[in-house]
PDB file of N, CA and C in Angstrom:
ATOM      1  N   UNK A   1       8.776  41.217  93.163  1.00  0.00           N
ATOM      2  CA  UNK A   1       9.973  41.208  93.968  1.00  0.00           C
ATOM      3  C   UNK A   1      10.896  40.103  93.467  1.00  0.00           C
ATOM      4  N   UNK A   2      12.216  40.107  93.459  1.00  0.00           N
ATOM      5  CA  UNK A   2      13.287  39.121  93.059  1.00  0.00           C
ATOM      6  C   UNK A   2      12.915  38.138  94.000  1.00  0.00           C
ATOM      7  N   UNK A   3      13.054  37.262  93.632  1.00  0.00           N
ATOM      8  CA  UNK A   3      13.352  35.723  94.158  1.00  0.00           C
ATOM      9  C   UNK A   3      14.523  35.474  95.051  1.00  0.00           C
ATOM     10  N   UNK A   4      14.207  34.842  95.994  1.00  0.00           N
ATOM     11  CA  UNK A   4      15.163  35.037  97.184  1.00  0.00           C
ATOM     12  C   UNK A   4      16.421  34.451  96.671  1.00  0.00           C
ATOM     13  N   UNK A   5      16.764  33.234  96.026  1.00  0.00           N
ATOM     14  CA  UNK A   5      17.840  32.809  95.305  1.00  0.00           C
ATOM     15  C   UNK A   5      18.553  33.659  94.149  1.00  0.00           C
ATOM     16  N   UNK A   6      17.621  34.624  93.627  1.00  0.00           N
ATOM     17  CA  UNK A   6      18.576  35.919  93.064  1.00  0.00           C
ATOM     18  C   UNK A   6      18.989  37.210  93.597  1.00  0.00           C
ATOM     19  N   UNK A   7      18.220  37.336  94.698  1.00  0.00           N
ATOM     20  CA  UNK A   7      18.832  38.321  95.237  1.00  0.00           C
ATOM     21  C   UNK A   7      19.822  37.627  96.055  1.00  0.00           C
ATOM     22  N   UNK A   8      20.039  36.884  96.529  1.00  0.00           N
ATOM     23  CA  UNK A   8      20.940  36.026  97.195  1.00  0.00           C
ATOM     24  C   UNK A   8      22.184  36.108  96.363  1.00  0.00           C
ATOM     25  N   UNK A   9      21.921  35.304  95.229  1.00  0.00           N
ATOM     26  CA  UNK A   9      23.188  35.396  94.221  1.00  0.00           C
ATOM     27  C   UNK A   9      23.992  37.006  93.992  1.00  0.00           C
ATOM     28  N   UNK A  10      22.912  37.576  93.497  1.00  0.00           N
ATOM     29  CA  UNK A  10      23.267  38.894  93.276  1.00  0.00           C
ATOM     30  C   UNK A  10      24.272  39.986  94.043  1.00  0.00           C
ATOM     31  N   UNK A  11      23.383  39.750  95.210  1.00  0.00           N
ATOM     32  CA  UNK A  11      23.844  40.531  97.037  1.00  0.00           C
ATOM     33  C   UNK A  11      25.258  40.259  97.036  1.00  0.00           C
ATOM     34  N   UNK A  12      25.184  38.234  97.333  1.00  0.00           N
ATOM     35  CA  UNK A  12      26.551  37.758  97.859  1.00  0.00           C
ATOM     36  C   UNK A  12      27.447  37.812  97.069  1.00  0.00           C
ATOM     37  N   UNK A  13      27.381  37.108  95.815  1.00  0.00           N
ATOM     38  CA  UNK A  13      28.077  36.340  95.224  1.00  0.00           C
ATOM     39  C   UNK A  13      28.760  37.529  94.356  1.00  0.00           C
ATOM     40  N   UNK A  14      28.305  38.453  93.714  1.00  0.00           N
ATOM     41  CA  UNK A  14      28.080  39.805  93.277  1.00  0.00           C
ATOM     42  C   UNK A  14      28.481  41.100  94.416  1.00  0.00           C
ATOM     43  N   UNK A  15      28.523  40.611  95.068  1.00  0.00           N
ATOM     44  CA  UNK A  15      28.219  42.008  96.573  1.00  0.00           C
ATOM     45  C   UNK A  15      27.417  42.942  95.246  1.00  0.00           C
ATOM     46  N   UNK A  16      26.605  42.935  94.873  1.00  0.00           N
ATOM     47  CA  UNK A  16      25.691  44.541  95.013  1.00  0.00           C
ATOM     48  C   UNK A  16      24.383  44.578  95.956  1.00  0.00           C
ATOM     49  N   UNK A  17      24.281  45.742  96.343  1.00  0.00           N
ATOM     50  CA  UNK A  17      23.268  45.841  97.210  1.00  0.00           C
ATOM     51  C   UNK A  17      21.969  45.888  96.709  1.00  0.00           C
ATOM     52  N   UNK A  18      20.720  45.084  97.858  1.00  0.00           N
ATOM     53  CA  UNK A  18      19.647  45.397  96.476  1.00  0.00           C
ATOM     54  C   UNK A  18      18.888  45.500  97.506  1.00  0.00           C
ATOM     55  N   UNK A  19      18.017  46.429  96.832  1.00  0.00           N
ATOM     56  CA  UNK A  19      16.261  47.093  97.202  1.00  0.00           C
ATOM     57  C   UNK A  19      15.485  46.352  96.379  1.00  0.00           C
ATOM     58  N   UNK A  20      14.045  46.375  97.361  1.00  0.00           N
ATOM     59  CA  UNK A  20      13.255  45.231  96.484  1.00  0.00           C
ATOM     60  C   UNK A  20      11.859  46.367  96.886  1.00  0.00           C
ATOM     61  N   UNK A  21      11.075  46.439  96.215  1.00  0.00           N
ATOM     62  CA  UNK A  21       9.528  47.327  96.047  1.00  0.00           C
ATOM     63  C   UNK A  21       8.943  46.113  95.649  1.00  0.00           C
ATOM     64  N   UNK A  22       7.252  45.979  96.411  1.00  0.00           N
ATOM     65  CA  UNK A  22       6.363  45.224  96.022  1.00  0.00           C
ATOM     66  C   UNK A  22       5.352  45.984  94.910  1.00  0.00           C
ATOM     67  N   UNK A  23       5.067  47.460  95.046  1.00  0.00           N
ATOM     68  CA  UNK A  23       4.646  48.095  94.355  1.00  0.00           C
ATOM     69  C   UNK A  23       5.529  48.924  92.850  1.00  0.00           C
ATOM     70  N   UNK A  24       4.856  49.358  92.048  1.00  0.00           N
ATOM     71  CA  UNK A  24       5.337  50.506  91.182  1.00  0.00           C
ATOM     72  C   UNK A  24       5.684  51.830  91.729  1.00  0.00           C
ATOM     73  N   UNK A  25       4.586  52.460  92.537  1.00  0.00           N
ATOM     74  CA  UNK A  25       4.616  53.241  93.829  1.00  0.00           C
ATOM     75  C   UNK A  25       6.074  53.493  94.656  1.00  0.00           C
ATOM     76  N   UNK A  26       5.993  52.188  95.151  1.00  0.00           N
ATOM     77  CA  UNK A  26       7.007  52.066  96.076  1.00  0.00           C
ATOM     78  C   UNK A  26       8.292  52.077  95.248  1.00  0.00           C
ATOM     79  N   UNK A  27       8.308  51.114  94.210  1.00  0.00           N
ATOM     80  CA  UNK A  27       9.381  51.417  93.525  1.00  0.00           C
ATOM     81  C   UNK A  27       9.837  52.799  93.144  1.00  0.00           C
ATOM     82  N   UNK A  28       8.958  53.798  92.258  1.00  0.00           N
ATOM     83  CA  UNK A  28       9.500  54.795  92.390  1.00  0.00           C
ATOM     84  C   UNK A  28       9.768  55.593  93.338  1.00  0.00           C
ATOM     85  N   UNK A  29       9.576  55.533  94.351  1.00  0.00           N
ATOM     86  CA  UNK A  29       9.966  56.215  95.683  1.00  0.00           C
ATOM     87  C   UNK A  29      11.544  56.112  96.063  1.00  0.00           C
ATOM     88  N   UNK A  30      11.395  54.382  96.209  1.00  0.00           N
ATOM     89  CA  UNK A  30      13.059  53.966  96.273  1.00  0.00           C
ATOM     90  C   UNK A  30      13.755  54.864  95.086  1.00  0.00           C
ATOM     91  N   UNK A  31      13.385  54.431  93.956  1.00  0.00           N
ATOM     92  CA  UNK A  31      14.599  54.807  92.662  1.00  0.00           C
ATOM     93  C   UNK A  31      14.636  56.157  92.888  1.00  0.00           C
ATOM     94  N   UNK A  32      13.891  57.049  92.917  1.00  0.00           N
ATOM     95  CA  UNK A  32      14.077  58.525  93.376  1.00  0.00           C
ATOM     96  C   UNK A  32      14.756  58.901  94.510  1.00  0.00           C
ATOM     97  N   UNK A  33      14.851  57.994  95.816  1.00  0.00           N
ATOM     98  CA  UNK A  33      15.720  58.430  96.582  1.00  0.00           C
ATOM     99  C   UNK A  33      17.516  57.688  96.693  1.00  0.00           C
ATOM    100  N   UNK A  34      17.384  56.820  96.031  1.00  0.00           N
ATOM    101  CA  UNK A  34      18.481  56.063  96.246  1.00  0.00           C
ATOM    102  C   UNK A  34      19.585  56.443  94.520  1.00  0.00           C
ATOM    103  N   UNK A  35      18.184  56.514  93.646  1.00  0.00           N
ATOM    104  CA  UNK A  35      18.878  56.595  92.465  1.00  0.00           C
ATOM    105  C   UNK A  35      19.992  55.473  92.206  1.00  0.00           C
ATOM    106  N   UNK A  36      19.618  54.007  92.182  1.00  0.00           N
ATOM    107  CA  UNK A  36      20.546  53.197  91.702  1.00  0.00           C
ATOM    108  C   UNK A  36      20.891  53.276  90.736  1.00  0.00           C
ATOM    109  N   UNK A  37      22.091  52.622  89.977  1.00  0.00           N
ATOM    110  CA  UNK A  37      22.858  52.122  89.170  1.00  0.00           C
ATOM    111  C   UNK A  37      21.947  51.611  87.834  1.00  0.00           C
ATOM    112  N   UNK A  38      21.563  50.456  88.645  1.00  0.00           N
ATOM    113  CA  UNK A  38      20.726  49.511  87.542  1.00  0.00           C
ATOM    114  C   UNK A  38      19.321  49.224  88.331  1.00  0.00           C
ATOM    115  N   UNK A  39      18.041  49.376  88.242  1.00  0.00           N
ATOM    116  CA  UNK A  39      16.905  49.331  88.156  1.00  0.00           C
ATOM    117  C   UNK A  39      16.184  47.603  87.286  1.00  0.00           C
ATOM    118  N   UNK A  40      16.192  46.686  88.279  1.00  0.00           N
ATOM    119  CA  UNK A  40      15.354  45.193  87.704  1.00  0.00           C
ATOM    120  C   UNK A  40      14.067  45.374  87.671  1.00  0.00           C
ATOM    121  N   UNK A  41      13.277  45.475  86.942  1.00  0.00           N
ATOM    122  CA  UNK A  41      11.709  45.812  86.729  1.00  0.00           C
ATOM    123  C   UNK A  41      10.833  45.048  86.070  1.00  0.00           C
ATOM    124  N   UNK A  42       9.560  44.328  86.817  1.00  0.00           N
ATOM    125  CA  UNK A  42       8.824  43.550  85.798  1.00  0.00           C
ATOM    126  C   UNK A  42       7.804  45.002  85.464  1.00  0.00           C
ATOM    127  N   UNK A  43       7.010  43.853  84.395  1.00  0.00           N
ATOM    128  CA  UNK A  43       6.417  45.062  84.230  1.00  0.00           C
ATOM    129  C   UNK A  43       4.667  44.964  84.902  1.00  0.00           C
ATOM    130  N   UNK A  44       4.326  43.799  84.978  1.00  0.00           N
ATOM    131  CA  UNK A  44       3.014  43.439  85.354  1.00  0.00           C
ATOM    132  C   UNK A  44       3.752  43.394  87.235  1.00  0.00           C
ATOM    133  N   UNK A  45       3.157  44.844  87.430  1.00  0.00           N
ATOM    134  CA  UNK A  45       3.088  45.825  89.412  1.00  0.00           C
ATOM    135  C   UNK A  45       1.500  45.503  89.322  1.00  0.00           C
ATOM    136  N   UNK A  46       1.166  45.732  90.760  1.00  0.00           N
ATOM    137  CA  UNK A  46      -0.235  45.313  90.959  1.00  0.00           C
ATOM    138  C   UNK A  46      -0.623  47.230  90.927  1.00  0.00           C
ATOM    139  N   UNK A  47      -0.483  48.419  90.780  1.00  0.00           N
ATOM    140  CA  UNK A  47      -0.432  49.127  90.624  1.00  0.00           C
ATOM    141  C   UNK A  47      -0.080  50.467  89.549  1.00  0.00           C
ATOM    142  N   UNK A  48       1.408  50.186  89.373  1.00  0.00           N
ATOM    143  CA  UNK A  48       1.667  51.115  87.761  1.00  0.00           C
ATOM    144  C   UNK A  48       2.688  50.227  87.343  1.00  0.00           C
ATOM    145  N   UNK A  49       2.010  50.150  86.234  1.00  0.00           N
ATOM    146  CA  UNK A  49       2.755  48.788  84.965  1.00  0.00           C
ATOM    147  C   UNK A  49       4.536  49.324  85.017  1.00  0.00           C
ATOM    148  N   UNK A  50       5.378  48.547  84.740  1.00  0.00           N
ATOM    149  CA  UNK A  50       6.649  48.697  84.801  1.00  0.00           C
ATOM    150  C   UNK A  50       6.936  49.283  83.401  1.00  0.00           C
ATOM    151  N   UNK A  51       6.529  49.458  82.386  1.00  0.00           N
ATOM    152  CA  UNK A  51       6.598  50.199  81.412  1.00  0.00           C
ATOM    153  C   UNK A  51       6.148  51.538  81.802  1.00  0.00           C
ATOM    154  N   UNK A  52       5.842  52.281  82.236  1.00  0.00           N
ATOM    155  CA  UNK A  52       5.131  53.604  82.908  1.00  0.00           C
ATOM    156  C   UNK A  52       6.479  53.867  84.007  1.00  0.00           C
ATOM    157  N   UNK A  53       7.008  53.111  84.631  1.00  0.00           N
ATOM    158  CA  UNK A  53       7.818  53.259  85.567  1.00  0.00           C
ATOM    159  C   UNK A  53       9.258  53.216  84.923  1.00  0.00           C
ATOM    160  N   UNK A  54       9.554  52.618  83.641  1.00  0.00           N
ATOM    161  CA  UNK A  54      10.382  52.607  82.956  1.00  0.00           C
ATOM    162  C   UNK A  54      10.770  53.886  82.381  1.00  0.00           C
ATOM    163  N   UNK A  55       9.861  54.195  81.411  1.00  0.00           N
ATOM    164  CA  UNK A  55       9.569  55.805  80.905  1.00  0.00           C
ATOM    165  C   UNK A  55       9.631  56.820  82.277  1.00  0.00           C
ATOM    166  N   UNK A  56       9.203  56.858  83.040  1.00  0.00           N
ATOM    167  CA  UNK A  56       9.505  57.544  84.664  1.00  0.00           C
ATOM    168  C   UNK A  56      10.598  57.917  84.814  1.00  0.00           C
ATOM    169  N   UNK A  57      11.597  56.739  84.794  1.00  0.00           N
ATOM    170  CA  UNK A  57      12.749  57.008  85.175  1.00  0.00           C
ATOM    171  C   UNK A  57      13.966  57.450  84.289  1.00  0.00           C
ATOM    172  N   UNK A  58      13.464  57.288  82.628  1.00  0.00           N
ATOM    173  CA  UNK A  58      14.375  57.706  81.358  1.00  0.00           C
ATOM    174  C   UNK A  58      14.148  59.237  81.388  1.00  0.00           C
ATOM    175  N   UNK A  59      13.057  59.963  81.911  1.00  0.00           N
ATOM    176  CA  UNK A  59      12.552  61.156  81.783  1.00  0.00           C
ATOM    177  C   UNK A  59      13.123  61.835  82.670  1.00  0.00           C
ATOM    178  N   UNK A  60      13.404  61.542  83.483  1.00  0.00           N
ATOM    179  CA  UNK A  60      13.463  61.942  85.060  1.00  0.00           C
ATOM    180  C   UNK A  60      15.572  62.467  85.174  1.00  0.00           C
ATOM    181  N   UNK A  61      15.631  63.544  84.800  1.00  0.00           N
ATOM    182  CA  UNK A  61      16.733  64.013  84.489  1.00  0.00           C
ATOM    183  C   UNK A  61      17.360  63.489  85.411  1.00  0.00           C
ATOM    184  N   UNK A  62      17.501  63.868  86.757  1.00  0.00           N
ATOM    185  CA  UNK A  62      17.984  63.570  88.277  1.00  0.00           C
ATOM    186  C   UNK A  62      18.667  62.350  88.303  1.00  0.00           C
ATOM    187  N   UNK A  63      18.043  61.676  87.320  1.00  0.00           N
ATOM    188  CA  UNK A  63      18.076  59.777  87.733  1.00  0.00           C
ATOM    189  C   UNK A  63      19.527  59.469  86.104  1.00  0.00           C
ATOM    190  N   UNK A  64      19.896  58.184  87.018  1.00  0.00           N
ATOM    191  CA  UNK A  64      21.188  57.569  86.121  1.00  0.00           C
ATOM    192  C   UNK A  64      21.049  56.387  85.994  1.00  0.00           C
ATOM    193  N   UNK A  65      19.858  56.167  86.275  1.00  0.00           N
ATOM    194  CA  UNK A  65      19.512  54.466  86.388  1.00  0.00           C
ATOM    195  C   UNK A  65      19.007  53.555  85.019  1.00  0.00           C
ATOM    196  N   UNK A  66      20.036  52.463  85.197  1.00  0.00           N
ATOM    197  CA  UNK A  66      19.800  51.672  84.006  1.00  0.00           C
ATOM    198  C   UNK A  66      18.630  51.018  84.356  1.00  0.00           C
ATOM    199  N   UNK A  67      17.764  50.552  83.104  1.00  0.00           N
ATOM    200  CA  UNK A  67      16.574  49.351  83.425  1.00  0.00           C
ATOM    201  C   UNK A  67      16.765  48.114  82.568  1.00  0.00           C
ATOM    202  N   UNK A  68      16.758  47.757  83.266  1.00  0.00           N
ATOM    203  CA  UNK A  68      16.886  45.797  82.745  1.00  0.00           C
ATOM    204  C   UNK A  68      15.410  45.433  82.845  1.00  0.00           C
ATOM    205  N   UNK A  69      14.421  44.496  81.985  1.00  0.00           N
ATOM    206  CA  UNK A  69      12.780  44.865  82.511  1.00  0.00           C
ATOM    207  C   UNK A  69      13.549  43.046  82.108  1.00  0.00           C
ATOM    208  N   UNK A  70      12.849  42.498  83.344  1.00  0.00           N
ATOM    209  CA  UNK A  70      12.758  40.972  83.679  1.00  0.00           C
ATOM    210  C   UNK A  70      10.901  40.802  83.776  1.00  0.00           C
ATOM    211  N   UNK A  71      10.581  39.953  82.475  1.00  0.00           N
ATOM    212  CA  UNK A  71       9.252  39.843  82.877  1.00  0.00           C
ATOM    213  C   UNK A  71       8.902  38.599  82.078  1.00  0.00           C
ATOM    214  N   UNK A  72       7.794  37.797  82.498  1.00  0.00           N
ATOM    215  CA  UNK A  72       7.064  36.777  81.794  1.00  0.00           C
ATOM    216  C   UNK A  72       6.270  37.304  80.246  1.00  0.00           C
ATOM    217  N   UNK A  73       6.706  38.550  80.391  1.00  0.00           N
ATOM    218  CA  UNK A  73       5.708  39.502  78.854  1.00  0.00           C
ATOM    219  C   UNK A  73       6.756  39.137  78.113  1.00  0.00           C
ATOM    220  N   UNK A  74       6.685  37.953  76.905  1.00  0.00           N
ATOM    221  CA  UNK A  74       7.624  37.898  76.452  1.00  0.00           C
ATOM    222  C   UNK A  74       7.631  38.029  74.665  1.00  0.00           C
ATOM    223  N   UNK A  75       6.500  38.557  74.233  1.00  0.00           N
ATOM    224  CA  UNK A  75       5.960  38.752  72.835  1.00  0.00           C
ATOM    225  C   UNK A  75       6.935  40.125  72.280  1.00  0.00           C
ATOM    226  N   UNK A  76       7.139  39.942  70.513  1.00  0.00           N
ATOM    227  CA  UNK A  76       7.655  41.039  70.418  1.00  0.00           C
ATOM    228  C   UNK A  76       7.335  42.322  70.785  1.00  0.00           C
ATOM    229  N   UNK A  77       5.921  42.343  70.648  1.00  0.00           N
ATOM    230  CA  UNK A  77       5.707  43.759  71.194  1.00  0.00           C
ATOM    231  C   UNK A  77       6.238  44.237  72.308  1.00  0.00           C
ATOM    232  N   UNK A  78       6.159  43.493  72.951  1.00  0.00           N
ATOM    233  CA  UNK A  78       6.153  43.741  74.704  1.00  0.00           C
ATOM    234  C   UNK A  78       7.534  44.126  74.600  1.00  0.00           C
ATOM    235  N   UNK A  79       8.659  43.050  74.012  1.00  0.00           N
ATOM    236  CA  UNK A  79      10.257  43.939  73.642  1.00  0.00           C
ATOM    237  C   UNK A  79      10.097  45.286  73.131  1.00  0.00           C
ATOM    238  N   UNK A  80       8.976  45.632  71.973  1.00  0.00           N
ATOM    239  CA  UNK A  80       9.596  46.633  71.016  1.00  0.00           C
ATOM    240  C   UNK A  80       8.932  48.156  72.440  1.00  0.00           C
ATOM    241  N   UNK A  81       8.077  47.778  72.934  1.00  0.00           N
ATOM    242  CA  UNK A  81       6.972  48.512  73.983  1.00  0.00           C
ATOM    243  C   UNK A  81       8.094  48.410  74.884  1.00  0.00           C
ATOM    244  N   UNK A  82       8.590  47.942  75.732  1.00  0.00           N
ATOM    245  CA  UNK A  82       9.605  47.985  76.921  1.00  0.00           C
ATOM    246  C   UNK A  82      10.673  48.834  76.552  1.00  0.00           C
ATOM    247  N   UNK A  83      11.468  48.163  75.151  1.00  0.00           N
ATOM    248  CA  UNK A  83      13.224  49.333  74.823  1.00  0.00           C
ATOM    249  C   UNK A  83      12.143  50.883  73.900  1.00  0.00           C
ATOM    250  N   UNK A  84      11.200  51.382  73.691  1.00  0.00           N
ATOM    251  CA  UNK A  84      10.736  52.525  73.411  1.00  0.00           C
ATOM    252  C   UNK A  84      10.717  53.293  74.837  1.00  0.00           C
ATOM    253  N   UNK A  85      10.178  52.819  75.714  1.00  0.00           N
ATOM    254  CA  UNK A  85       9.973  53.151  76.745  1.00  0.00           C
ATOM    255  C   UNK A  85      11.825  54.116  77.570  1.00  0.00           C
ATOM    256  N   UNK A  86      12.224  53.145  76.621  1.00  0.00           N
ATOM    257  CA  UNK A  86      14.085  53.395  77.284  1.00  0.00           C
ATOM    258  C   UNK A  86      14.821  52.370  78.072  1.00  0.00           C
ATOM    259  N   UNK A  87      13.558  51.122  78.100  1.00  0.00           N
ATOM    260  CA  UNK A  87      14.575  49.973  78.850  1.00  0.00           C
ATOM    261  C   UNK A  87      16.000  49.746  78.067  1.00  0.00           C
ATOM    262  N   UNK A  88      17.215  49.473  78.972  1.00  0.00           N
ATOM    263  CA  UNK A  88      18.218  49.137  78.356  1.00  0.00           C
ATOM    264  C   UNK A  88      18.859  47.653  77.831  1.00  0.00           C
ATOM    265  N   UNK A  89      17.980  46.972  78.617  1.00  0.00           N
ATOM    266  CA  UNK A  89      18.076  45.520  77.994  1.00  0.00           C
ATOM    267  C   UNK A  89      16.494  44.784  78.652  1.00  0.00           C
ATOM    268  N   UNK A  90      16.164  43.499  78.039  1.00  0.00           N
ATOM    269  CA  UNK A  90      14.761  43.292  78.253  1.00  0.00           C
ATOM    270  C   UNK A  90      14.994  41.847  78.702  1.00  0.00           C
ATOM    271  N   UNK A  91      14.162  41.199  79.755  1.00  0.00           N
ATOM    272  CA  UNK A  91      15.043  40.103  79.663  1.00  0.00           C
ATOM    273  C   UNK A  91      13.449  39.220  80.396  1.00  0.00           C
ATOM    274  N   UNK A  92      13.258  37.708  79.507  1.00  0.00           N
ATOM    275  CA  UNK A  92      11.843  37.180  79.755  1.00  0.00           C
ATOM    276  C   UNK A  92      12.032  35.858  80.818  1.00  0.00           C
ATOM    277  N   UNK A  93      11.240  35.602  81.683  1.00  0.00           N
ATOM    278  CA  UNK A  93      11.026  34.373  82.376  1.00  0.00           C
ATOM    279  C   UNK A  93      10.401  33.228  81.753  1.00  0.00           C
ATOM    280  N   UNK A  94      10.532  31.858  81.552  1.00  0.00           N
ATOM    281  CA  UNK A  94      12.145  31.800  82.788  1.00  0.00           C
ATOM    282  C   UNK A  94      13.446  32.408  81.827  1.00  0.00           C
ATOM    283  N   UNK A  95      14.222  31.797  82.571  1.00  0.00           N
ATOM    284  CA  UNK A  95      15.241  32.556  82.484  1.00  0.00           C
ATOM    285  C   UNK A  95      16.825  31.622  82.937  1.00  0.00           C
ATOM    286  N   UNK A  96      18.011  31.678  83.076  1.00  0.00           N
ATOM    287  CA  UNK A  96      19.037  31.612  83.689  1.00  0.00           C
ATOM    288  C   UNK A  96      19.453  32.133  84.428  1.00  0.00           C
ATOM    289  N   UNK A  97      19.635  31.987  85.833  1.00  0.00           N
ATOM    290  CA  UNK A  97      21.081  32.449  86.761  1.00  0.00           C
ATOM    291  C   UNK A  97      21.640  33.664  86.042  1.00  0.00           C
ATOM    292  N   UNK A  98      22.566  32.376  85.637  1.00  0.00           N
ATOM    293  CA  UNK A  98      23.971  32.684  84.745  1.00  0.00           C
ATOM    294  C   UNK A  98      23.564  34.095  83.815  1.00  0.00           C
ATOM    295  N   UNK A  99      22.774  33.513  83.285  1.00  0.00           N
ATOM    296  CA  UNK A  99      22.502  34.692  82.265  1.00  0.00           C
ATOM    297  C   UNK A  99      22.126  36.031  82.547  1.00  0.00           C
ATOM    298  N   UNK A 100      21.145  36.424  83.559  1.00  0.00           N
ATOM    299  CA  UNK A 100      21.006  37.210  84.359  1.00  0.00           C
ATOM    300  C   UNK A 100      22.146  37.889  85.040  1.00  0.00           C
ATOM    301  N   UNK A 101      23.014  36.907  85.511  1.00  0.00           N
ATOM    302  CA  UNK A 101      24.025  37.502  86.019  1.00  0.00           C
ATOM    303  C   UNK A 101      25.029  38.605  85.248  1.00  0.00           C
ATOM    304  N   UNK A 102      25.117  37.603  84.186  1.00  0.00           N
ATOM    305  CA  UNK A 102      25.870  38.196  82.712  1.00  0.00           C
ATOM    306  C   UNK A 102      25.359  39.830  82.489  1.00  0.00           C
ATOM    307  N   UNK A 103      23.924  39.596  82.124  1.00  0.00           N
ATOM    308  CA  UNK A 103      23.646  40.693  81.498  1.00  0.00           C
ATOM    309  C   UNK A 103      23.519  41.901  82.582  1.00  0.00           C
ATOM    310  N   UNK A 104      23.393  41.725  83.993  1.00  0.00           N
ATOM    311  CA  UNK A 104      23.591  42.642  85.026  1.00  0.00           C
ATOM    312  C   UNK A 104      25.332  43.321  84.554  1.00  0.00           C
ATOM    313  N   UNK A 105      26.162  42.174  84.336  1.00  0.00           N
ATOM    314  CA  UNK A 105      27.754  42.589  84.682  1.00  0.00           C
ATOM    315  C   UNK A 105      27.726  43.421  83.120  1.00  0.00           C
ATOM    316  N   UNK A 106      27.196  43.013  82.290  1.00  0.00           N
ATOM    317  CA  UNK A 106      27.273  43.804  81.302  1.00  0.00           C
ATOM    318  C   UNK A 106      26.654  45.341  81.233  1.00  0.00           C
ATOM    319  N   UNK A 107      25.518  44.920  81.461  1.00  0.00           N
ATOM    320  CA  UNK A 107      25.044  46.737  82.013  1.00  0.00           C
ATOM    321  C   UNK A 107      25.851  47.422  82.696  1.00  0.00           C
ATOM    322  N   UNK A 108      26.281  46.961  83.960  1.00  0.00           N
ATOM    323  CA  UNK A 108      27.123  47.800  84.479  1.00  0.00           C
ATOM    324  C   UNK A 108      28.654  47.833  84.307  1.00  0.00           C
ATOM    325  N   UNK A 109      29.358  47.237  83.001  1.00  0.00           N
ATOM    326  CA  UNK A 109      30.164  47.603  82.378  1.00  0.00           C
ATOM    327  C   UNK A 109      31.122  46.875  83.355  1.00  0.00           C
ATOM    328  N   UNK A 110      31.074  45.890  83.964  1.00  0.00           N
ATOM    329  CA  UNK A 110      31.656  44.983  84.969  1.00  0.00           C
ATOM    330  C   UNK A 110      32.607  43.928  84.033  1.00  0.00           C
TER     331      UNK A 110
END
């Protein structure tokens, strides 16, 4: 789940609205019914890895959702394994605010 100081930032400061899933599960449930924009995804879910949920949602005709994969997996593989999958940008902890912020406004062409 985001960190209360980024979804904070994000929400307010940003107005976008955000859904938060503790599961992979749950996550795809949300993204299937809400079908967001942009999709923040680690990939280590206590359930289905965020790479599995990544590929899910590139497959998944219905869906328009970008993935940004925010994770502590920060080895090349894990990049070259995340953008195969169809992530659209990959992004490792820690991390920046700022930067985060950036690359959200950039995905969504902001």
């Amino acid at each position: 789940m985001l960190g209360g100081l980024i979804k904070e930032t994000l929400e307010f400061l940003n107005k976008y609205e955000i859904h938060e899933a503790g599961t992979g599960k749950e996550a795809l449930e949300k993204i299937k019914e809400l079908n967001p924009d942009l999709v923040i995804l680690d990939i280590m879910l206590p359930d289905i890895d965020g790479y599995t949920i990544c590929e899910q949602i590139k497959e998944d005709p219905s869906l328009n959702s970008l993935v940004l994969i925010l994770t502590a997996r920060s080895s090349d593989l894990d990049k070259r394994v995340g953008y195969s999958m169809g992530a659209d940008d990959y992004m490792t902890k820690p991390f920046g605010l700022a930067d985060l912020i950036t690359r959200v406004e950039n995905l969504l062409g902001e």
